[in-house]
Protein backbone atom coordinates (compact mmCIF):
# COMPACT_ATOMS: atom_id res chain seq x y z
CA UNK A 1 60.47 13.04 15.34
CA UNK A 2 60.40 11.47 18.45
CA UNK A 3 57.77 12.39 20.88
CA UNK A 4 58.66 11.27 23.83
CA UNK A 5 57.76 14.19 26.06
CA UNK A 6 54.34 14.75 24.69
CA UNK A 7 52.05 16.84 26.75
CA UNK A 8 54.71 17.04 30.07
CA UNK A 9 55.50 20.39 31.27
CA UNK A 10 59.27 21.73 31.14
CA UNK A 11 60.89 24.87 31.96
CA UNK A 12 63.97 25.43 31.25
CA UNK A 13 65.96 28.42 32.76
CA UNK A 14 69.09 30.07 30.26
CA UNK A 15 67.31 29.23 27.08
CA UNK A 16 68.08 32.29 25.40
CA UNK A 17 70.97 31.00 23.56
CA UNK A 18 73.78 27.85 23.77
CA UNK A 19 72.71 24.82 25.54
CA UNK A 20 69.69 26.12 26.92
CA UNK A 21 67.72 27.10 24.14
CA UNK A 22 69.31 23.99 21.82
CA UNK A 23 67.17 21.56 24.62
CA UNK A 24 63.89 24.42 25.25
CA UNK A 25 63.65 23.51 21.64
CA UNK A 26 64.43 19.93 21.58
CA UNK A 27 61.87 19.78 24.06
CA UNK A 28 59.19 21.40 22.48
CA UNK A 29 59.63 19.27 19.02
CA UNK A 30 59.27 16.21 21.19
CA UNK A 31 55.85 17.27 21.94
CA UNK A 32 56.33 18.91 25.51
CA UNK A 33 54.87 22.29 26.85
CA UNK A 34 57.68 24.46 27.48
CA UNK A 35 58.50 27.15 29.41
CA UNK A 36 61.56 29.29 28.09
CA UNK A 37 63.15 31.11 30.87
CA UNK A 38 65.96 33.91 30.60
CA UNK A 39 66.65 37.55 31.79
CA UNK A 40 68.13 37.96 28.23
CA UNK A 41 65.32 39.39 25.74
CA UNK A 42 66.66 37.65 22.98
CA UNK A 43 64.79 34.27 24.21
CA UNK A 44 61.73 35.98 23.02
CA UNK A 45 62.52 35.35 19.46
CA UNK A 46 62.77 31.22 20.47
CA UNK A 47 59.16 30.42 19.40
CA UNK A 48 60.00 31.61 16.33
CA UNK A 49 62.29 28.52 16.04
CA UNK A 50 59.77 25.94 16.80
CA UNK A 51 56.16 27.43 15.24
CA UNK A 52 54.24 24.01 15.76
CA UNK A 53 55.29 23.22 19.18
CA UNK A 54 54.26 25.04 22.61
CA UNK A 55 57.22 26.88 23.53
CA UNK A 56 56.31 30.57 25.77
CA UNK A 57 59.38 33.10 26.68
CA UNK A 58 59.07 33.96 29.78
CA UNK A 59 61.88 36.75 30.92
CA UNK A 60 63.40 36.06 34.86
CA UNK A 61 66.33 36.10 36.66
CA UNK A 62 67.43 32.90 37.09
CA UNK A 63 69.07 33.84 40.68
CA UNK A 64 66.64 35.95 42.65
CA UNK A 65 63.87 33.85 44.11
CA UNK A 66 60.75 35.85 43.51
CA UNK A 67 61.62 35.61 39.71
CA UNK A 68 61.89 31.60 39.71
CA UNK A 69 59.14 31.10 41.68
CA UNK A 70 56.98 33.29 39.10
CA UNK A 71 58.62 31.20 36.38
CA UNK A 72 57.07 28.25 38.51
CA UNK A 73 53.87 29.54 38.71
CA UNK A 74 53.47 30.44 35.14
CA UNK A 75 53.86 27.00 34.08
CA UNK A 76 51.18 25.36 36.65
CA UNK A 77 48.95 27.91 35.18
CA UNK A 78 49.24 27.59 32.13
CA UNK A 79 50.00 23.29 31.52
CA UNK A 80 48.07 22.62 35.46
CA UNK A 81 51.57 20.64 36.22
CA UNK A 82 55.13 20.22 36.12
CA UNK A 83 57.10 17.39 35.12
CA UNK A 84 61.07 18.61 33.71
CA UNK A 85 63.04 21.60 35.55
CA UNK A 86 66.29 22.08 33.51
CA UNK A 87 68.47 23.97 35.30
CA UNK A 88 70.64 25.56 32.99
CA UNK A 89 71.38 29.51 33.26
CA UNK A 90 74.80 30.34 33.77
CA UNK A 91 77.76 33.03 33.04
CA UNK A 92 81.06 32.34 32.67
CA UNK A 93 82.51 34.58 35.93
CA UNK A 94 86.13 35.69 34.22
CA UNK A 95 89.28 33.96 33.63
CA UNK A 96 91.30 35.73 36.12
CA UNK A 97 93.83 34.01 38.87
CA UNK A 98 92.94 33.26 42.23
CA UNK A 99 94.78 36.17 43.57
CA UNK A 100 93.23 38.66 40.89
CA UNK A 101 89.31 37.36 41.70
CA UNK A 102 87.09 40.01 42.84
CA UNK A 103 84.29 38.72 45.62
CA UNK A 104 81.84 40.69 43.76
CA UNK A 105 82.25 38.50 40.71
CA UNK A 106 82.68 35.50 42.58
CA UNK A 107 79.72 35.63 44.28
CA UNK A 108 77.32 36.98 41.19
CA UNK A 109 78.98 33.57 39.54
CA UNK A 110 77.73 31.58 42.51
CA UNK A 111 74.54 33.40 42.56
CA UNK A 112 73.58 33.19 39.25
CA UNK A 113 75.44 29.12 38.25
CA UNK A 114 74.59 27.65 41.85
CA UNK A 115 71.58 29.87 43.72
CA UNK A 116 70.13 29.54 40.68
CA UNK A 117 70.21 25.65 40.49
CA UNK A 118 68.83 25.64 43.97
CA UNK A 119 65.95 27.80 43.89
CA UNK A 120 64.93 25.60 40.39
CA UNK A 121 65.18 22.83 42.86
CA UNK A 122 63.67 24.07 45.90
CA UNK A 123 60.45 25.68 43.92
CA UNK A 124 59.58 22.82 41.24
CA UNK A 125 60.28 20.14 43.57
CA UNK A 126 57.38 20.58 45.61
CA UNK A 127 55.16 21.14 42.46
CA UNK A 128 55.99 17.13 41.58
CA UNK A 129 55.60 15.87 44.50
CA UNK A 130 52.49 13.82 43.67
CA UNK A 131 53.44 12.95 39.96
CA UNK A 132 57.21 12.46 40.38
CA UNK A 133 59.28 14.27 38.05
CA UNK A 134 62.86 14.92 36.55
CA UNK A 135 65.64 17.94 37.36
CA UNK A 136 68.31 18.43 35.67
CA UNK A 137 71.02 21.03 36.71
CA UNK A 138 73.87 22.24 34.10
CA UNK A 139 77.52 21.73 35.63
CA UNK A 140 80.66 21.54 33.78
CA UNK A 141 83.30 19.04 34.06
CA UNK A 142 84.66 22.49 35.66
CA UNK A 143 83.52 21.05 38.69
CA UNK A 144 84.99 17.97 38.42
CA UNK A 145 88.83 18.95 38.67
CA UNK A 146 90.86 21.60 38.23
CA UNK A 147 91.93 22.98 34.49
CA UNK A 148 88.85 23.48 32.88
CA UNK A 149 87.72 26.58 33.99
CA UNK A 150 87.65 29.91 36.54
CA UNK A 151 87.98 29.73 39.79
CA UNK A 152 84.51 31.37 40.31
CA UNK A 153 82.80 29.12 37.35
CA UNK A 154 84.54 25.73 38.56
CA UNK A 155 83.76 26.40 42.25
CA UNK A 156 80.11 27.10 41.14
CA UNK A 157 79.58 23.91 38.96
CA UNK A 158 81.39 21.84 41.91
CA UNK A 159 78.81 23.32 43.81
CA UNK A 160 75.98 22.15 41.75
CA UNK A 161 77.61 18.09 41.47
CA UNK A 162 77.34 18.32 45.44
CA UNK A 163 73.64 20.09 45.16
CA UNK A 164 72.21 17.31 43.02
CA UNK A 165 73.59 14.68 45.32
CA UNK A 166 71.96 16.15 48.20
CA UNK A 167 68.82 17.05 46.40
CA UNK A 168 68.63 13.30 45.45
CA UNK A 169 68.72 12.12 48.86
CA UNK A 170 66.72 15.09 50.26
CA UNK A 171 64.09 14.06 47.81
CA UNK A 172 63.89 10.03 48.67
CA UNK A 173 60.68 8.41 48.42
CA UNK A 174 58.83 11.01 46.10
CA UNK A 175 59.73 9.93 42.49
CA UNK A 176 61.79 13.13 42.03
CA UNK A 177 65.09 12.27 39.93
CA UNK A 178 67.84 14.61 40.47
CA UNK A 179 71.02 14.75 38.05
CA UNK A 180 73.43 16.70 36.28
CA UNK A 181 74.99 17.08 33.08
CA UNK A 182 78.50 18.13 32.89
CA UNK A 183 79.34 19.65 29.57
CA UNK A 184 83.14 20.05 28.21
CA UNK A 185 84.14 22.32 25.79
CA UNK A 186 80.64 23.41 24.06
CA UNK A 187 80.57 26.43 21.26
CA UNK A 188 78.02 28.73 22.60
CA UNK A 189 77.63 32.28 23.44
CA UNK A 190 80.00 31.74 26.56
CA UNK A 191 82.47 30.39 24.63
CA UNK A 192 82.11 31.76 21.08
CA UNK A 193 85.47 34.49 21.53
CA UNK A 194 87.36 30.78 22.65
CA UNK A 195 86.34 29.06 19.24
CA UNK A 196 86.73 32.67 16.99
CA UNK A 197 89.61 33.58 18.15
CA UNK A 198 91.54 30.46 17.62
CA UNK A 199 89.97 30.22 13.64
CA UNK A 200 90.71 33.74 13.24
CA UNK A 201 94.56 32.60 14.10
CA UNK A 202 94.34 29.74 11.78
CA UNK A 203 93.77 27.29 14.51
CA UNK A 204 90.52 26.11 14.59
CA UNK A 205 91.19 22.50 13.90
CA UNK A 206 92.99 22.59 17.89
CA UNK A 207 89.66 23.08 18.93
CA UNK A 208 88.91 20.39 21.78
CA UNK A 209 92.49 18.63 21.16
CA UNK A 210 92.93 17.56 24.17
CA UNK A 211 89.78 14.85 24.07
CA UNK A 212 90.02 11.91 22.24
CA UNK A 213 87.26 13.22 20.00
CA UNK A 214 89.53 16.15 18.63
CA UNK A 215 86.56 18.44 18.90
CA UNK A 216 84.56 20.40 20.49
CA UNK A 217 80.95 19.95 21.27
CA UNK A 218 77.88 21.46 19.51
CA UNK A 219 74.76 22.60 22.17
CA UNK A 220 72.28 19.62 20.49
CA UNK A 221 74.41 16.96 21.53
CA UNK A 222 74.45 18.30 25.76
CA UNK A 223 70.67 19.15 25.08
CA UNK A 224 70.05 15.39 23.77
CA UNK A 225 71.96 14.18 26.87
CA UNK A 226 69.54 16.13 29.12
CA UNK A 227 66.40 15.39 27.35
CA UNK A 228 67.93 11.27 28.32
CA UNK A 229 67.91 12.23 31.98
CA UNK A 230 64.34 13.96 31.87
CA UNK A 231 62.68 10.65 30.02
CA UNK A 232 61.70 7.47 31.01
CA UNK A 233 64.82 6.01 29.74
CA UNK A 234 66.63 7.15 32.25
CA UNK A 235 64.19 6.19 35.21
CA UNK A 236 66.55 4.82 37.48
CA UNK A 237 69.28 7.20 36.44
CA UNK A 238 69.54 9.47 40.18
CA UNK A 239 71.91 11.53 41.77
CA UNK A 240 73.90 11.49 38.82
CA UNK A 241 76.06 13.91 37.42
CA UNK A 242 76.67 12.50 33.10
CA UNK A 243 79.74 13.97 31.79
CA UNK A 244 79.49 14.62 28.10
CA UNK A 245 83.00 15.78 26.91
CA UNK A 246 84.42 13.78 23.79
CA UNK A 247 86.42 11.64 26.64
CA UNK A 248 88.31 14.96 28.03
CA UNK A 249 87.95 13.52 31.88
CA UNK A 250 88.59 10.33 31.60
CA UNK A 251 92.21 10.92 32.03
CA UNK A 252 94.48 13.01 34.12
CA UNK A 253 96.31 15.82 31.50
CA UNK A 254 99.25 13.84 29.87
CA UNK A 255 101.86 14.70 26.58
CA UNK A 256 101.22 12.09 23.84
CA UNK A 257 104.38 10.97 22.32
CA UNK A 258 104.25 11.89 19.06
CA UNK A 259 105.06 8.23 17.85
CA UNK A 260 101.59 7.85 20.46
CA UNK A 261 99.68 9.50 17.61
CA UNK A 262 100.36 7.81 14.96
CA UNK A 263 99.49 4.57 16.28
CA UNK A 264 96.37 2.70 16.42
CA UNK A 265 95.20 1.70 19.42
């Protein structure tokens, strides 16, 4: 195994399940001190998953300040720095119309998707301000265009492309990298009625269709492109938001002809 990240210091927020705990872990078996962060009690069981690595539960909501700054705090005290914030906790916010969306719901969505981003930001920044460091917020390509999403979720996410762009700049000169990762269709506890309920009709195979992949995505593979932004490999990679979808945005929705299909291209 790889170890690039040995002995840095990572917390990652929504790593109770899905993409979150896929890179808490990835992290950890590539040597670095992790902090697992989640208001879900179920990320308690995620050292469990990785028995030789440093990887602490640590239970917070991701959206009210006092809880990420303790998340913060826990992890100078225990690793004496900080080099990786991921980002990541999230909830879906309902499918409903514009007309139908409740402001309650909308704003726990951007509470919980885009506060949360900003207090990860605005609380481990200053902790890497002498060693330089790497965030790396969870958006969707939700918040790219149109189609993908909810109207609270895809507001939230488009929210969080502008917030790492800003962050980047606001951060200039310190050796803080800022970027997102902007996930397409991913099978995780968010989307897990999506992928059940089209096998339990017989069509799971029309699962991610619409990219040229013909799939959907698996956690490990958004948590590998996130662990890329936090290492040295990326170390000029800033302000970025890396859209990892099996091709689904690089084109505007179109038909195929079916004759399209069956030719190679």
């Amino acid at each position: 195994m790889n170890r690039r990240f040995e002995g840095r210091s990572v917390v990652v927020t929504g790593a109770a399940s899905g993409i979150g705990r896929a890179t808490a872990l990835l992290f950890a078996r590539e040597g670095a001190n992790v902090l697992a962060v989640d208001l879900d009690p179920a990320v308690g069981s995620i050292a469990a998953d990785a028995p030789d690595a440093v990887l602490e539960p640590f239970l917070a909501d991701c959206g009210a300040e006092d809880d990420v700054q303790a998340a913060i705090a826990c992890a100078m005290e225990r690793h004496g720095q900080l080099d990786v914030v991921v980002a990541n906790a999230g909830i879906l916010g309902g499918l409903v119309g514009l007309l139908d969306q409740g402001a309650e719901d909308f704003a726990q969505t951007l509470r919980i998707n885009l506060i949360g981003a900003f207090l990860a930001i605005k609380h481990g920044a200053p902790r890497m301000m002498e060693r330089g460091g790497s965030i790396i917020c969870t958006a969707s390509v939700a918040g790219l265009r149109s189609g993908a999403g909810g109207i609270a979720y895809s507001a939230s996410k488009a929210g969080v492309i502008n917030l790492v762009q800003l962050a980047c700049q606001q951060l200039s000169g310190t050796g803080i990298r800022v970027n997102a990762v902007c996930p397409g269709l991913v099978e995780t506890g968010m989307t897990q009625s999506l992928f059940d309920k089209a096998r339990s009709a017989g069509k799971g195979a029309q699962i991610g269709q619409l990219n040229p992949l013909k799939r959907g995505g698996a956690p490990d593979e958004i948590a590998a492109a996130i662990a890329f932004l936090a290492s040295s490999e990326a170390s000029y990679v800033n302000g970025h938001a890396l859209v990892v979808d099996g091709g689904l945005a690089s084109s505007l929705p179109l038909s195929r002809p079916a004759s399209l299909e069956k030719t190679s291209l």
